[in-house]
Protein backbone atom coordinates (compact mmCIF):
# COMPACT_ATOMS: atom_id res chain seq x y z
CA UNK A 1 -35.02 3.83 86.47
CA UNK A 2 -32.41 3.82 83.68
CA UNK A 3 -30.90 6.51 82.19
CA UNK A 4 -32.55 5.90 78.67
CA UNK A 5 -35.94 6.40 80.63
CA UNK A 6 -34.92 9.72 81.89
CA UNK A 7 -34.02 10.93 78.91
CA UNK A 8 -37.30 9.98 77.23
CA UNK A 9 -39.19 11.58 80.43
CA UNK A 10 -37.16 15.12 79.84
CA UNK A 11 -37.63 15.22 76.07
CA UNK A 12 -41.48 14.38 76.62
CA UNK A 13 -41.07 17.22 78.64
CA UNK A 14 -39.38 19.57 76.31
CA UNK A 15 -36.19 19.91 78.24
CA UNK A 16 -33.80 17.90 75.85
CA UNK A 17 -34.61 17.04 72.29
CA UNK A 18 -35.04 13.15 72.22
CA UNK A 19 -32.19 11.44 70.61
CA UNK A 20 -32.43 7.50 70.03
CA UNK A 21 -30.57 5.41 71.91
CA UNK A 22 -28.86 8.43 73.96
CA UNK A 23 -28.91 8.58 77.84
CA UNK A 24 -29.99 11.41 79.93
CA UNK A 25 -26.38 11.95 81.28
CA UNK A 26 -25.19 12.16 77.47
CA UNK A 27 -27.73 14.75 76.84
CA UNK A 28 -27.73 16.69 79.97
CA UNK A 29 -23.46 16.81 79.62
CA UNK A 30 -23.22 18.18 76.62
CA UNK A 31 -24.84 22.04 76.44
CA UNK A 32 -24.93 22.11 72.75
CA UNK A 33 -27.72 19.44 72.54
CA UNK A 34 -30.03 21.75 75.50
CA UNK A 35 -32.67 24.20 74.28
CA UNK A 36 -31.87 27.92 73.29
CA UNK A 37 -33.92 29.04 76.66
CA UNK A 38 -32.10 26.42 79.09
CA UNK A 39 -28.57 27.76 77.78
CA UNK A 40 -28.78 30.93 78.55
CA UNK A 41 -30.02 30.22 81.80
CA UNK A 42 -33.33 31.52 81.66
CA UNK A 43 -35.13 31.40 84.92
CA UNK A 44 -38.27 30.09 85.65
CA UNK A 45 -40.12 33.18 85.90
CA UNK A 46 -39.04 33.99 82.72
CA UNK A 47 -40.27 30.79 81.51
CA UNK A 48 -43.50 31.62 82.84
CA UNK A 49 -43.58 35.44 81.11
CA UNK A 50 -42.99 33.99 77.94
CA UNK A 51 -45.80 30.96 77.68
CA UNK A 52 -48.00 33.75 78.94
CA UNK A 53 -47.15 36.07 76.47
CA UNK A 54 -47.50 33.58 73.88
CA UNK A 55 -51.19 32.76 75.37
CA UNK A 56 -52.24 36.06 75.33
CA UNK A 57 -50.85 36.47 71.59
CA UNK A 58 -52.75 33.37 70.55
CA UNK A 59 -56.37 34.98 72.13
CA UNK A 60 -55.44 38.32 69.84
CA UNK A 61 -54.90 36.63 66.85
CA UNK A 62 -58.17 34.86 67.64
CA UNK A 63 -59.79 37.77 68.48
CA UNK A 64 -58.33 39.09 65.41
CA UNK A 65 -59.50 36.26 63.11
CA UNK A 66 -62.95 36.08 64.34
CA UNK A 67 -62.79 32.94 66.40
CA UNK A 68 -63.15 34.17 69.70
CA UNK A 69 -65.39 36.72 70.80
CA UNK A 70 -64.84 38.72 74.18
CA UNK A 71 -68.02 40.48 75.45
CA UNK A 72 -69.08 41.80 78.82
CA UNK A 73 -70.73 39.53 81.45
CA UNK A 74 -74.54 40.01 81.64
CA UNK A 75 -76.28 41.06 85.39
CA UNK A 76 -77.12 37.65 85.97
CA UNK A 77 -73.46 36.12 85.37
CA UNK A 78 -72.16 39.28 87.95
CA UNK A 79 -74.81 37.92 90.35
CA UNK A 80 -73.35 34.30 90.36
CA UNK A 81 -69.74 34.77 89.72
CA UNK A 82 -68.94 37.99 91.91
CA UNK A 83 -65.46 39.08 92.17
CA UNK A 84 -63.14 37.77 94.22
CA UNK A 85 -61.56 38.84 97.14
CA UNK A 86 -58.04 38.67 97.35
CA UNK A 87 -56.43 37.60 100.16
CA UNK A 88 -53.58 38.71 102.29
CA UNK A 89 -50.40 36.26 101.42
CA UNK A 90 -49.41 34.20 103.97
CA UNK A 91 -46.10 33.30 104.50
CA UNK A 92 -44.61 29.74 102.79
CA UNK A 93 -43.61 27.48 105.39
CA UNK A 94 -40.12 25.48 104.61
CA UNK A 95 -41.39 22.28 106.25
């Protein structure tokens, strides 16, 4: 795979910015051409909190706006989707 292909793959992915012509080991060298998150070394979890807070913003606003509507599930709807149980975590095997 050449470089010029990797650096398409992680702009497409919204880890670089995708420059013309410019390798993935140009990009991925040079910190001032990386994201604002990926600078400060965000982690992933806090990657995570923030597209979730932005989801949840996005369902207010269109709460807000009128486009969505939230209401309560009718007795029928309870009957077929009951709640769920949750499970006790089991641990992650390495291998």
């Amino acid at each position: 795979m050449s470089s010029q292909h990797c650096a398409q793959r992680l702009a497409c992915r919204g880890f670089i910015p995708a420059v013309e012509g410019a390798s993935a080991a140009m990009l991925v060298a040079s910190p001032g051409r990386l994201p604002e998150a990926r600078r400060c070394g965000e982690d992933a979890a806090g990657e995570r909190r923030r597209k979730r807070q932005v989801k949840l913003d996005l369902v207010r606003e269109e709460v807000k706006n009128g486009m969505l509507v939230i209401r309560q599930m009718t007795e029928e709807e309870r009957r077929r989707y009951p709640p769920r149980t949750t499970q006790p975590e089991q641990p992650r095997r390495r291998y």
